[in-house]
C-alpha atoms as a PDB file:
ATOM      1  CA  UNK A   1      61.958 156.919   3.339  1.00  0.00           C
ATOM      2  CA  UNK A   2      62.672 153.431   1.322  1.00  0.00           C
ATOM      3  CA  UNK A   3      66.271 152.300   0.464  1.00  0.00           C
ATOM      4  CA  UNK A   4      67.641 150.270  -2.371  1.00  0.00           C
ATOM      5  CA  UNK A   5      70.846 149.277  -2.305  1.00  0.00           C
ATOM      6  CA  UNK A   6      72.600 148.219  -5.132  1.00  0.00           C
ATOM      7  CA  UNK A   7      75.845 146.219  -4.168  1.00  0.00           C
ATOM      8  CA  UNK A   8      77.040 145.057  -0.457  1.00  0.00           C
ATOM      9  CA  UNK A   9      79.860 142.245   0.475  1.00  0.00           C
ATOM     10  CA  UNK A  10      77.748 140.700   3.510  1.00  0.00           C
ATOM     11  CA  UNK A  11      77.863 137.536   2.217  1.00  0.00           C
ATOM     12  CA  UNK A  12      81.615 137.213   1.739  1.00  0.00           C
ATOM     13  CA  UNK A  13      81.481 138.124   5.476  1.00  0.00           C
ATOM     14  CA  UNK A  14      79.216 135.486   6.348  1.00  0.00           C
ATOM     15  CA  UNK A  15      81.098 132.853   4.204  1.00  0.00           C
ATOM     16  CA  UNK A  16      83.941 133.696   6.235  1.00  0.00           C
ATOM     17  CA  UNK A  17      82.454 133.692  10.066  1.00  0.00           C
ATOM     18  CA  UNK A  18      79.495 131.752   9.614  1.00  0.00           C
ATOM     19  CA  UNK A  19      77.530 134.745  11.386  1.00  0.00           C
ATOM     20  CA  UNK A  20      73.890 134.376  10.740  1.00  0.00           C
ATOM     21  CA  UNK A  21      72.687 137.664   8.298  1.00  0.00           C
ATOM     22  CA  UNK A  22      69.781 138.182  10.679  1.00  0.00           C
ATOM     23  CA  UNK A  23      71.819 139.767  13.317  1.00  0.00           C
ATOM     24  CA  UNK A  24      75.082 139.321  12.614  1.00  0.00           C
ATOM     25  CA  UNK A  25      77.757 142.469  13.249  1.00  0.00           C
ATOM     26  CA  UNK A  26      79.240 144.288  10.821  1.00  0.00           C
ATOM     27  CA  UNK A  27      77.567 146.622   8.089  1.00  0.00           C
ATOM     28  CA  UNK A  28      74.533 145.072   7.044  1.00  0.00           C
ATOM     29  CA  UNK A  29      71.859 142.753   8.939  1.00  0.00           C
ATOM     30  CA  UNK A  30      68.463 142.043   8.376  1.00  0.00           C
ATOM     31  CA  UNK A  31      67.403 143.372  11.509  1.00  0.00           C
ATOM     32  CA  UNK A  32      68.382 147.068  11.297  1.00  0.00           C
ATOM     33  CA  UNK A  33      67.345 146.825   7.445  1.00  0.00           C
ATOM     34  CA  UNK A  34      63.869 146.230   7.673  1.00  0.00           C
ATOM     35  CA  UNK A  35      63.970 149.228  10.623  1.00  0.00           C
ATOM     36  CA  UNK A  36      65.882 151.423   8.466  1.00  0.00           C
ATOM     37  CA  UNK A  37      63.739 151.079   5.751  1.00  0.00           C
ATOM     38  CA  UNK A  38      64.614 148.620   2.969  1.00  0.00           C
ATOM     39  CA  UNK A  39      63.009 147.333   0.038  1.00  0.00           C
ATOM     40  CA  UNK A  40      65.662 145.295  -1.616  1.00  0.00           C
ATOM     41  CA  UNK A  41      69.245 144.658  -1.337  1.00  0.00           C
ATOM     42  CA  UNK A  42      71.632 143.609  -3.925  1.00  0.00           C
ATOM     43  CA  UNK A  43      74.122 140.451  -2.559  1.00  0.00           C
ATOM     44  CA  UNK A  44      77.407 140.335  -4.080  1.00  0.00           C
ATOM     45  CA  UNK A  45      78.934 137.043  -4.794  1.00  0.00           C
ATOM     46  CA  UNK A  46      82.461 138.281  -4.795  1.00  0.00           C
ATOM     47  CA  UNK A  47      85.283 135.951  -5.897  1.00  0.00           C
ATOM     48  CA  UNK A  48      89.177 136.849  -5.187  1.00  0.00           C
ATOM     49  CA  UNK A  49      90.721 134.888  -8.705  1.00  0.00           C
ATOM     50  CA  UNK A  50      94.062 135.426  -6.644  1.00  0.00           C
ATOM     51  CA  UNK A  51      92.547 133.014  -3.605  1.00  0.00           C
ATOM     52  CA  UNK A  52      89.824 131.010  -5.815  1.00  0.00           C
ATOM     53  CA  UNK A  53      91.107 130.858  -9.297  1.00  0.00           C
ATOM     54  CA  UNK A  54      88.026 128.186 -10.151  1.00  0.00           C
ATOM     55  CA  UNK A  55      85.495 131.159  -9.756  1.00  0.00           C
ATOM     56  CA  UNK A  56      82.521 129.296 -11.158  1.00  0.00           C
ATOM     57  CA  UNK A  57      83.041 126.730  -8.042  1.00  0.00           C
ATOM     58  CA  UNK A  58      83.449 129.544  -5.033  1.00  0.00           C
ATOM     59  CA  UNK A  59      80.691 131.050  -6.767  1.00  0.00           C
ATOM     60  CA  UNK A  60      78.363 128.059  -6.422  1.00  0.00           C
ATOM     61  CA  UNK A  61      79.456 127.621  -2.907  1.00  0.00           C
ATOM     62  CA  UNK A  62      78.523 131.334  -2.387  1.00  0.00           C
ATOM     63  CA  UNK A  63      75.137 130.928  -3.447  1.00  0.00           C
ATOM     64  CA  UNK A  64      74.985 127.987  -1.185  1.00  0.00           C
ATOM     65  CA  UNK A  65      75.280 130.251   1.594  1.00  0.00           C
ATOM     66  CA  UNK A  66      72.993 132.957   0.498  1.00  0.00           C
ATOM     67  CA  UNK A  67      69.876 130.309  -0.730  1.00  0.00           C
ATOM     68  CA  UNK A  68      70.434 128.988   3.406  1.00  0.00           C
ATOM     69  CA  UNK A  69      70.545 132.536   4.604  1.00  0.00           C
ATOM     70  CA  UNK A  70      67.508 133.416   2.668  1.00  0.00           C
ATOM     71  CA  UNK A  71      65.734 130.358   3.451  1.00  0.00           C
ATOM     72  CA  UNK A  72      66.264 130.736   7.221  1.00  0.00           C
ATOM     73  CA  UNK A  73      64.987 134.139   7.038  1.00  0.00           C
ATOM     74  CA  UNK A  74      62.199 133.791   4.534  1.00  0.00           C
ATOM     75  CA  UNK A  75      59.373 135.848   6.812  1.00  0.00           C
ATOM     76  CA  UNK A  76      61.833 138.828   6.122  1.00  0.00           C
ATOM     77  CA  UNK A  77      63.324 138.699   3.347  1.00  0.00           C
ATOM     78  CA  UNK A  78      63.146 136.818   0.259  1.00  0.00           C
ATOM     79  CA  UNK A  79      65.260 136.418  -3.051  1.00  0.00           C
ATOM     80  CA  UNK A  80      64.187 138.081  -6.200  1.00  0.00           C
ATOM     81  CA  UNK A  81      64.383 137.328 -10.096  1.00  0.00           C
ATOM     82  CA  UNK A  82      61.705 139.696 -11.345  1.00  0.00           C
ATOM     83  CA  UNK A  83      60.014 143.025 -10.392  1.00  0.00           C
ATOM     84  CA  UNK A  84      56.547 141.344 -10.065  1.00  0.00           C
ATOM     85  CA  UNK A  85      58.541 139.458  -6.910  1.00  0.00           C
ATOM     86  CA  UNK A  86      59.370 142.784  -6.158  1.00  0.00           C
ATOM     87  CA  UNK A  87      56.188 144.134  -5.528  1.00  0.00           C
ATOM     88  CA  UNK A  88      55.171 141.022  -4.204  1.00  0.00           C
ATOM     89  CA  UNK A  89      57.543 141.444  -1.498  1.00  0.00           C
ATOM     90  CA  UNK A  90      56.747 144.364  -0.657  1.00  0.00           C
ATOM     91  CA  UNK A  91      52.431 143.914  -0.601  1.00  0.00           C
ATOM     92  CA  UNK A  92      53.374 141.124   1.996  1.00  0.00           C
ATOM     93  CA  UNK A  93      55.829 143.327   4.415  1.00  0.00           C
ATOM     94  CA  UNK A  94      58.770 141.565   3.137  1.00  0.00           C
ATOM     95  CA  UNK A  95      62.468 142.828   1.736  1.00  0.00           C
ATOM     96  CA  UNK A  96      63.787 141.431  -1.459  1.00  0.00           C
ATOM     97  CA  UNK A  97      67.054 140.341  -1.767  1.00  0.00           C
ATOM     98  CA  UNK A  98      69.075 140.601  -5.935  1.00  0.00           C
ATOM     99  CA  UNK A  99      71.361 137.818  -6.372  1.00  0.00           C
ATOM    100  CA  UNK A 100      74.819 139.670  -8.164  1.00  0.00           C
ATOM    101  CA  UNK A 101      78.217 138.285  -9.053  1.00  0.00           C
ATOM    102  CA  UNK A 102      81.392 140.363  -8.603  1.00  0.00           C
ATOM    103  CA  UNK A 103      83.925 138.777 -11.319  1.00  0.00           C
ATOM    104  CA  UNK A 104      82.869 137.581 -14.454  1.00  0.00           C
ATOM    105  CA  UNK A 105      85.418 135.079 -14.401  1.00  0.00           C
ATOM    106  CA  UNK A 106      82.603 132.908 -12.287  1.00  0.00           C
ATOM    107  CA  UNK A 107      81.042 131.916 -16.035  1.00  0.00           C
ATOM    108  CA  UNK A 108      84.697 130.911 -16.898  1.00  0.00           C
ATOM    109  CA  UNK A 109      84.266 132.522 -20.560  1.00  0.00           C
ATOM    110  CA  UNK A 110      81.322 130.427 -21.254  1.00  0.00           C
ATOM    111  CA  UNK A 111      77.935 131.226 -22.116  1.00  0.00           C
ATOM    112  CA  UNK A 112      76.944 128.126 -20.888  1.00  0.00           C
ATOM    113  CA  UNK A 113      78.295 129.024 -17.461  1.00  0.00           C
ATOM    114  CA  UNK A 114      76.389 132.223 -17.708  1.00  0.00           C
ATOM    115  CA  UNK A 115      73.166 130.383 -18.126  1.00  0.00           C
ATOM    116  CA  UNK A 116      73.625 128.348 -15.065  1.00  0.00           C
ATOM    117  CA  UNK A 117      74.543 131.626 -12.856  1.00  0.00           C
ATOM    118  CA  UNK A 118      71.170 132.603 -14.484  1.00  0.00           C
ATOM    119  CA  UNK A 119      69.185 129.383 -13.820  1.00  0.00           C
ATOM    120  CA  UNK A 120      70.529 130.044 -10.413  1.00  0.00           C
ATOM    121  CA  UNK A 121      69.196 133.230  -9.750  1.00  0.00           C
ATOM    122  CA  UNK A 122      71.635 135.571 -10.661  1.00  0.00           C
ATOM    123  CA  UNK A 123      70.907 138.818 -12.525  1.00  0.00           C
ATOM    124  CA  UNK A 124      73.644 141.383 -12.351  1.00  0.00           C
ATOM    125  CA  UNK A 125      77.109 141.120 -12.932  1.00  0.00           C
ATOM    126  CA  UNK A 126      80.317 142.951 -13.504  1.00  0.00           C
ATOM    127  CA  UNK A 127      82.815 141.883 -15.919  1.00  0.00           C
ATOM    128  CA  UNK A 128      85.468 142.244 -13.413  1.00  0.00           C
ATOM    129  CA  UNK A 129      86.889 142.876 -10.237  1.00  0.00           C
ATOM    130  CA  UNK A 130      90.751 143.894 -10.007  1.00  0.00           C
ATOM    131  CA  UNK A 131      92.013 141.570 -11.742  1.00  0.00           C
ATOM    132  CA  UNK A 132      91.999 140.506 -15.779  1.00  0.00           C
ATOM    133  CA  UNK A 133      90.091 137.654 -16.793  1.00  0.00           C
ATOM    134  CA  UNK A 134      88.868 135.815 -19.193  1.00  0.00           C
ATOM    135  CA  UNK A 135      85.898 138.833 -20.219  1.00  0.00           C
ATOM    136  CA  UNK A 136      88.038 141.389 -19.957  1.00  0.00           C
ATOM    137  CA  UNK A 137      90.486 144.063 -18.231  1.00  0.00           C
ATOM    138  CA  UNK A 138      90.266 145.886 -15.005  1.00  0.00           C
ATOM    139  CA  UNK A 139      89.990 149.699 -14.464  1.00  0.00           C
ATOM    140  CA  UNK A 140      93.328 150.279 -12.919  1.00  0.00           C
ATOM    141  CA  UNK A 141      96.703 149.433 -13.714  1.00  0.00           C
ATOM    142  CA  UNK A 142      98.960 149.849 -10.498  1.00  0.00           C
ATOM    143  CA  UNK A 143      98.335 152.539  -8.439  1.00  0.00           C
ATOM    144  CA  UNK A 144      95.221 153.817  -6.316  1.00  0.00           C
ATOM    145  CA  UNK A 145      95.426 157.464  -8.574  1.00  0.00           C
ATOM    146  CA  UNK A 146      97.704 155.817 -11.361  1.00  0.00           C
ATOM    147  CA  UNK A 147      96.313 155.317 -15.146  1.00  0.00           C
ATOM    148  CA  UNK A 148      93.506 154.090 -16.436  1.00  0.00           C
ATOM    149  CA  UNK A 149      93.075 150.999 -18.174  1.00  0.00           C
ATOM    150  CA  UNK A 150      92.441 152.720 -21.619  1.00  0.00           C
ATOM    151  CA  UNK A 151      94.103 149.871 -24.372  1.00  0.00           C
ATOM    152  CA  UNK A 152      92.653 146.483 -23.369  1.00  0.00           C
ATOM    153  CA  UNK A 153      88.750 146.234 -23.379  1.00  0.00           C
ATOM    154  CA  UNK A 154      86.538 143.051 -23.848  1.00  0.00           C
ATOM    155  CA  UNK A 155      88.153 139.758 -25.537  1.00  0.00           C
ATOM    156  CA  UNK A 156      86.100 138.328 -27.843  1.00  0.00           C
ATOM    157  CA  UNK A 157      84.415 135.723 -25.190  1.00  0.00           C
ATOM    158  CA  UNK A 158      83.752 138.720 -23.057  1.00  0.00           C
ATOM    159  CA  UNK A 159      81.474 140.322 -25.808  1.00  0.00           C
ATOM    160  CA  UNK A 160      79.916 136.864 -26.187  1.00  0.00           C
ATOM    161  CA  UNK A 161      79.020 136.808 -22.654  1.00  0.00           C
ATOM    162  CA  UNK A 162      77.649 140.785 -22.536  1.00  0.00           C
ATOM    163  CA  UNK A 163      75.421 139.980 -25.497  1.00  0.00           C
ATOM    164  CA  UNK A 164      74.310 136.870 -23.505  1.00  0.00           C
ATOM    165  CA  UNK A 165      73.463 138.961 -20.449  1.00  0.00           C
ATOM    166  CA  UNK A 166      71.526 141.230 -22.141  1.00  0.00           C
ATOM    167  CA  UNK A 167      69.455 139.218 -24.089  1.00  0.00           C
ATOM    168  CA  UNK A 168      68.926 136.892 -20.632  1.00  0.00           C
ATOM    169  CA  UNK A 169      68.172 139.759 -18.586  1.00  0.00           C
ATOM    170  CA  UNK A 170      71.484 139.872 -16.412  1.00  0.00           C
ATOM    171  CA  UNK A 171      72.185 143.409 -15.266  1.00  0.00           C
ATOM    172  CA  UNK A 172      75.560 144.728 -16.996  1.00  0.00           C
ATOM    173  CA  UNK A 173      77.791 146.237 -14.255  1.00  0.00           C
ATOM    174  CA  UNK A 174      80.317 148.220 -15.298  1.00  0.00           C
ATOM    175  CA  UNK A 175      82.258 148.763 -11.979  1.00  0.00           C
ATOM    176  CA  UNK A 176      85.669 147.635 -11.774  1.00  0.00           C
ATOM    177  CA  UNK A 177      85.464 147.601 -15.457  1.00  0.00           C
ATOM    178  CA  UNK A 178      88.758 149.325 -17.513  1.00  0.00           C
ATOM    179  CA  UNK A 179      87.734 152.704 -19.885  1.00  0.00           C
ATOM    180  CA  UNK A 180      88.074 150.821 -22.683  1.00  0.00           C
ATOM    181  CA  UNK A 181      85.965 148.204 -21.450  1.00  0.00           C
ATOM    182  CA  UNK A 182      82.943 150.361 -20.491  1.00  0.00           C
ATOM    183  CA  UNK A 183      83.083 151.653 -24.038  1.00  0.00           C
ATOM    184  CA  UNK A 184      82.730 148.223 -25.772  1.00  0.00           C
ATOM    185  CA  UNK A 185      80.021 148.083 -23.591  1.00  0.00           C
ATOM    186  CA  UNK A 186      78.504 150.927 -24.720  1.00  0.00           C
ATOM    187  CA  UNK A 187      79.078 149.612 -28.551  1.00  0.00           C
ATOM    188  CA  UNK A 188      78.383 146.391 -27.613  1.00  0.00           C
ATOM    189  CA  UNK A 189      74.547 146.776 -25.731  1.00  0.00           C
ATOM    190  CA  UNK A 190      71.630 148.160 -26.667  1.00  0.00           C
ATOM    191  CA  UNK A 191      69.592 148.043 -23.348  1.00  0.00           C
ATOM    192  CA  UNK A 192      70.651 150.112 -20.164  1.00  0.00           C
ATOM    193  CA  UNK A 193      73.275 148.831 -18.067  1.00  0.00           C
ATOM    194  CA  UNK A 194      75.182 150.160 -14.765  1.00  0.00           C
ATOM    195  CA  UNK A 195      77.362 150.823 -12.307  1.00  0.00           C
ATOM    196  CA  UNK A 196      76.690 149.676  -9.155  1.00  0.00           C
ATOM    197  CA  UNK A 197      79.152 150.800  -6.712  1.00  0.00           C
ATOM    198  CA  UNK A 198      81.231 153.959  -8.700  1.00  0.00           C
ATOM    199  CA  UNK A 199      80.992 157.552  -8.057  1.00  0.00           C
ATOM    200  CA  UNK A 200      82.912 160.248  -9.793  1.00  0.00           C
ATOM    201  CA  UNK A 201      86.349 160.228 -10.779  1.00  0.00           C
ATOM    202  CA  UNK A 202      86.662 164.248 -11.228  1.00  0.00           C
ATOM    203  CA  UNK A 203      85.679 164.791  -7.949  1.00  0.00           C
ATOM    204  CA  UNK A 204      87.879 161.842  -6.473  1.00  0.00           C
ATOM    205  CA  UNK A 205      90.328 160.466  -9.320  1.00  0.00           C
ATOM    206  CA  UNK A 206      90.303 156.844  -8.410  1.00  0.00           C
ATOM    207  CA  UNK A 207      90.351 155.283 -11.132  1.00  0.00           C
ATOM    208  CA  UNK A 208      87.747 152.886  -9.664  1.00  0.00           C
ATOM    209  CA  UNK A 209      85.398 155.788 -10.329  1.00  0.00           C
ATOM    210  CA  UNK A 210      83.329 157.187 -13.688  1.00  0.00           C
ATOM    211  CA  UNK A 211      84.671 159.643 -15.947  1.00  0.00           C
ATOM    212  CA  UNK A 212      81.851 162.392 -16.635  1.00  0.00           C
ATOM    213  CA  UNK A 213      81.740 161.558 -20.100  1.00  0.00           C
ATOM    214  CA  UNK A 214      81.165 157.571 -18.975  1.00  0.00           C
ATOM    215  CA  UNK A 215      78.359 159.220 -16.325  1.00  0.00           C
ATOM    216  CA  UNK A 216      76.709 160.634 -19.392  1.00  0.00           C
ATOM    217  CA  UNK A 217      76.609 157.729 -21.305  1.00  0.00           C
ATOM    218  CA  UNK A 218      74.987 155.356 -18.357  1.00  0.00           C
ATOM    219  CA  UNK A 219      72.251 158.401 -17.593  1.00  0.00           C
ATOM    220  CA  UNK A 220      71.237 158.694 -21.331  1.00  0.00           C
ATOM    221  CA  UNK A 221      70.943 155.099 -22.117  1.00  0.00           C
ATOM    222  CA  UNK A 222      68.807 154.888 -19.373  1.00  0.00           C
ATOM    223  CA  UNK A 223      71.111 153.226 -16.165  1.00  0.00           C
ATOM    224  CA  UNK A 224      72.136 154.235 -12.875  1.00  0.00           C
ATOM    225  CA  UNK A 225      75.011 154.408 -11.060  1.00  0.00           C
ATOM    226  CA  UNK A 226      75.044 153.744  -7.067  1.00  0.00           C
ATOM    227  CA  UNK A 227      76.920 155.836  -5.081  1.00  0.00           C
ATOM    228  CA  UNK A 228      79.881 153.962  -3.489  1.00  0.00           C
ATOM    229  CA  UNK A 229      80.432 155.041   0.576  1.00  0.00           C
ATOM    230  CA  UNK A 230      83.951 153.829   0.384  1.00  0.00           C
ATOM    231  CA  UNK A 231      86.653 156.660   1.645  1.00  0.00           C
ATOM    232  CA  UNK A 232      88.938 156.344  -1.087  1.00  0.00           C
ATOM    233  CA  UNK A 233      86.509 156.803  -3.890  1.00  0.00           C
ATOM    234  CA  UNK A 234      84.990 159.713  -2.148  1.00  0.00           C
ATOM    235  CA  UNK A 235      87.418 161.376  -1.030  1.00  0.00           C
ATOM    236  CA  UNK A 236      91.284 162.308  -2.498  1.00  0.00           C
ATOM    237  CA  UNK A 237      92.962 162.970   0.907  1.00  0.00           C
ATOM    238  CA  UNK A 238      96.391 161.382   0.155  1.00  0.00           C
ATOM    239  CA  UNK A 239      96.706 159.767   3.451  1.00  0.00           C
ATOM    240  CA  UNK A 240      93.155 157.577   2.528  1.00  0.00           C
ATOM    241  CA  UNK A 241      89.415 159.096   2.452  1.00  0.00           C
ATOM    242  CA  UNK A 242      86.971 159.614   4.508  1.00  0.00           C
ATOM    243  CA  UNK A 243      83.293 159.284   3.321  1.00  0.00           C
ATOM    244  CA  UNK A 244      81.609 162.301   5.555  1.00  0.00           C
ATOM    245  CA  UNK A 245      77.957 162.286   4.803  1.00  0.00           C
ATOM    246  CA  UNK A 246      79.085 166.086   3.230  1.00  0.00           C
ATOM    247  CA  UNK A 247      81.539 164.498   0.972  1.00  0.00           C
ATOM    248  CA  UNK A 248      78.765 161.883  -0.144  1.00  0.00           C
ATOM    249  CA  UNK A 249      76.569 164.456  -0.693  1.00  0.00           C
ATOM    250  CA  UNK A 250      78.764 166.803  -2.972  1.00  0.00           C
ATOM    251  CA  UNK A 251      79.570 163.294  -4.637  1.00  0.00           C
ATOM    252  CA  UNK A 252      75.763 162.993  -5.366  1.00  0.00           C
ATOM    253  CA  UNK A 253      75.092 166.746  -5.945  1.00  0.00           C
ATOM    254  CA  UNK A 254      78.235 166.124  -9.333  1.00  0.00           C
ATOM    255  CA  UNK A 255      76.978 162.820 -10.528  1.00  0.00           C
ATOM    256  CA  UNK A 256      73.268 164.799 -10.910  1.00  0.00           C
ATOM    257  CA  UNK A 257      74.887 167.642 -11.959  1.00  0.00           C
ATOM    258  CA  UNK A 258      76.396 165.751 -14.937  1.00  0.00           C
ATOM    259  CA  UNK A 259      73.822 162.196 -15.219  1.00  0.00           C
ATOM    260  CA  UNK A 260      70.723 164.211 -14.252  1.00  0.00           C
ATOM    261  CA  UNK A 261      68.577 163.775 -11.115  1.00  0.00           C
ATOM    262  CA  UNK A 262      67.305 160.082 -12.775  1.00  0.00           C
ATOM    263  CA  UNK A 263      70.684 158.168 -13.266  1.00  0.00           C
ATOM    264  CA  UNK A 264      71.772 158.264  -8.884  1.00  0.00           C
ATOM    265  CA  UNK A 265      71.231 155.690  -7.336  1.00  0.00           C
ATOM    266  CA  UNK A 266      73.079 153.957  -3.531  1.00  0.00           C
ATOM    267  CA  UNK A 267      75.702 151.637  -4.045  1.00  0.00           C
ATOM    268  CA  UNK A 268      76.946 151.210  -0.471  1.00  0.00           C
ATOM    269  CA  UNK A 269      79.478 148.832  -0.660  1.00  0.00           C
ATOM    270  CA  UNK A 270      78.901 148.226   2.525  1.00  0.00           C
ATOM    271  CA  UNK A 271      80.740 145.251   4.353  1.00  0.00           C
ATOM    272  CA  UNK A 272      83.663 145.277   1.365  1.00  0.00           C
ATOM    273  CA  UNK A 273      84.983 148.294   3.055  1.00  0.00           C
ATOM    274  CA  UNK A 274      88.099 148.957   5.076  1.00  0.00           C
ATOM    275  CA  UNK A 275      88.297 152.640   5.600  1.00  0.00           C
ATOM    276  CA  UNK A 276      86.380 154.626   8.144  1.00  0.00           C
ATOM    277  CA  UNK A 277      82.975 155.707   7.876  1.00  0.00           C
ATOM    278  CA  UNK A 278      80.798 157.828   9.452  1.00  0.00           C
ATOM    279  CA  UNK A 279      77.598 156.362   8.256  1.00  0.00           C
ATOM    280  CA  UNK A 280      78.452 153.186  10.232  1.00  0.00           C
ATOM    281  CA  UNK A 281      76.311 150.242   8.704  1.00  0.00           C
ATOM    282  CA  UNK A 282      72.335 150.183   6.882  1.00  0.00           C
ATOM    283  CA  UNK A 283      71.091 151.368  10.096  1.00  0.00           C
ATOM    284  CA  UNK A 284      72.318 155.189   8.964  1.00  0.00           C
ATOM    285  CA  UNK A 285      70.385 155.132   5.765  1.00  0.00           C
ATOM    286  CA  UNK A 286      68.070 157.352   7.255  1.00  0.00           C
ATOM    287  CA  UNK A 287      70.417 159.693   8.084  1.00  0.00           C
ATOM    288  CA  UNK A 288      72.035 159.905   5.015  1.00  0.00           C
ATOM    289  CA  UNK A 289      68.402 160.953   3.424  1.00  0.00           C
ATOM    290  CA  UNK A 290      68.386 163.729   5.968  1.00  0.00           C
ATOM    291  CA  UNK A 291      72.084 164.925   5.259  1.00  0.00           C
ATOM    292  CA  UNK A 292      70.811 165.051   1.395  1.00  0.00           C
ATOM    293  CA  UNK A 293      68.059 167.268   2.628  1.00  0.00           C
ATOM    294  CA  UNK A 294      69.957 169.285   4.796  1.00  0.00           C
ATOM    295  CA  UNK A 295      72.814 169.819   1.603  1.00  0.00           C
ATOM    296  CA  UNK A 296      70.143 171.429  -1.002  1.00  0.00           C
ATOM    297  CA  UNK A 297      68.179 168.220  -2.280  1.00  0.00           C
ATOM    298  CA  UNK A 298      64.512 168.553  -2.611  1.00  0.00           C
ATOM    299  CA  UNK A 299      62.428 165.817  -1.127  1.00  0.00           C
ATOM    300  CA  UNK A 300      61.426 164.571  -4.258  1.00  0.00           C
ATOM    301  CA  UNK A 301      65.300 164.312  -5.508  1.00  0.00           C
ATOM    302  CA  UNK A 302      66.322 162.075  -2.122  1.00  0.00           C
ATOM    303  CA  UNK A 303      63.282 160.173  -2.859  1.00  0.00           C
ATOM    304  CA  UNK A 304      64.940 159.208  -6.582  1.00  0.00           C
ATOM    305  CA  UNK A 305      68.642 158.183  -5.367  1.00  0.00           C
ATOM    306  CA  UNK A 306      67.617 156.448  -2.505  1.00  0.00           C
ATOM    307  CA  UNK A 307      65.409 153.833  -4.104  1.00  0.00           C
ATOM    308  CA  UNK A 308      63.142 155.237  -6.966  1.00  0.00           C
ATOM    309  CA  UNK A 309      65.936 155.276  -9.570  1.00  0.00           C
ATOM    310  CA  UNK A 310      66.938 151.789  -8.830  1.00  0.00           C
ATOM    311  CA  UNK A 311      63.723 150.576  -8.923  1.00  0.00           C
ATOM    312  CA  UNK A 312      62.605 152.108 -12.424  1.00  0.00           C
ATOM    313  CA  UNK A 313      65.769 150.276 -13.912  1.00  0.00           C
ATOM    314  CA  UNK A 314      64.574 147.081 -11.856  1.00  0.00           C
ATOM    315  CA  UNK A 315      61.127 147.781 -13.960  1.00  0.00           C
ATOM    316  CA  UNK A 316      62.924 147.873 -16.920  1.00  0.00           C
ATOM    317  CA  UNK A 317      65.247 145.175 -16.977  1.00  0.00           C
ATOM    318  CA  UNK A 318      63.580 142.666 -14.648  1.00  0.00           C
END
């Protein structure tokens, strides 16, 4: 079995410790990913505005870190701007690595910021992370199960930028994004767009998770959304979740249910979590794709959300 995984924190981690990705602790190295399987990784650049409030600059440093990383490991693994590079990749035994940004505030409002995340390599990018910006409004208010962000959607620079992304070729990423957000997204674009890291919110209501009627709209205009291995948006145990691979796959079993068997895809989130899990780091891909099986998937269907799905929308928009 191949993985894609569409969103990890690993390089916050290595900003932080200076521990090499190759075979560094933690979630994700390069090392158990090429044994586990993996044909691309998405890195997050994630920015805190409440520690870096000049996003653009911790952003730049960021991707500082990650070109050295993926320099010093270039016979592994080796950044990616289109799908040809892709393939490329993987014809010469290599993984690819998607360069992501996890606050819009990094482009500051600006298209012209945008374009330089781009010229840089980036090509995904959520609008937000927890906090309001500049683009637009995050998908929770106070609470972990309080209300949804459902009156304050996109400013008017944050549609500039989402027209700019599309029309570049920048991923939309609609995690962390408020309901009204995600549906002047959904006015806004024209080409598919995602979430990278959500799963359900009628299964677990976090509000950091997809409504079914948002699920539907990402599966029919063609997207995916990446199932997120993070406790609390599996599961709604009051005293904090716990993401057994039988949770995960009940998650996956609702999101198909509702999306169809195309629009699943993994969004691990691996490295950005706190909580407990029992799939311990990229090394338990595998057994993940054998817990699917063992739950009711066909072959064919853990085939589609463990990398197939992710890499038709890669196709697509890359």
């Amino acid at each position: 079995m191949q993985f894609v995984d569409l969103h990890c924190d690993t390089i916050l981690e290595v900003c932080k410790d200076g521990m090499p990705i190759r075979s560094r602790s933690g979630h994700v190295n390069l090392e158990r990913m090429q044994r586990a399987g993996y044909v691309l990784q998405t890195f997050a650049m994630f920015v805190n505005l409440k520690q870096y409030p000049d996003a653009y600059t911790r952003c730049m440093e960021m991707m500082d870190v990650f070109d050295r990383e993926m320099e010093a490991n270039a016979d592994v693994i080796r950044p990616v701007t289109s799908y040809a590079q892709i393939q490329e990749n993987r014809r010469q035994g290599r993984m690819s690595a998607l360069l992501s940004v996890e606050e819009g505030e990094a482009c500051m409002g600006q298209v012209e910021h945008l374009r330089k995340l781009y010229d840089r390599g980036v090509r995904m990018m959520t609008l937000t992370w927890n906090y309001a910006n500049t683009l637009a409004f995050p998908n929770h208010v106070n609470s972990r199960y309080g209300m949804p962000e459902t009156e304050h959607g996109l400013t008017e620079q944050g549609i500039a930028c989402l027209e700019e992304m599309e029309r570049l070729g920048i991923l939309i990423d609609v995690s962390h994004l408020g309901d009204a957000g995600f549906a002047d997204v959904a006015v806004h674009t024209r080409k598919p767009f995602l979430a990278s890291h959500s799963n359900a919110r009628s299964i677990c209501p976090h509000v950091r998770n997809l409504t079914d009627s948002q699920i539907r709209v990402i599966a029919q205009r063609g997207g995916v959304m990446g199932l997120n291995f993070c406790g609390d948006f599996v599961d709604p145990a009051p005293e904090g979740g716990f993401a057994s691979l039988e949770k995960l796959a009940g998650m996956a079993r609702h999101m198909i249910q509702v999306g169809g068997v195309e629009s699943v895809a993994l969004g691990s989130d691996f490295d950005g979590i706190g909580s407990e899990l029992e799939l311990k780091g990229c090394q338990d891909m595998p057994v993940l794709a054998e817990a699917l099986e063992h739950c009711g998937f066909t072959h064919t269907e853990v085939e589609k959300v463990c990398y197939q799905n992710a890499m038709r929308l890669l196709k697509e928009m890359l």
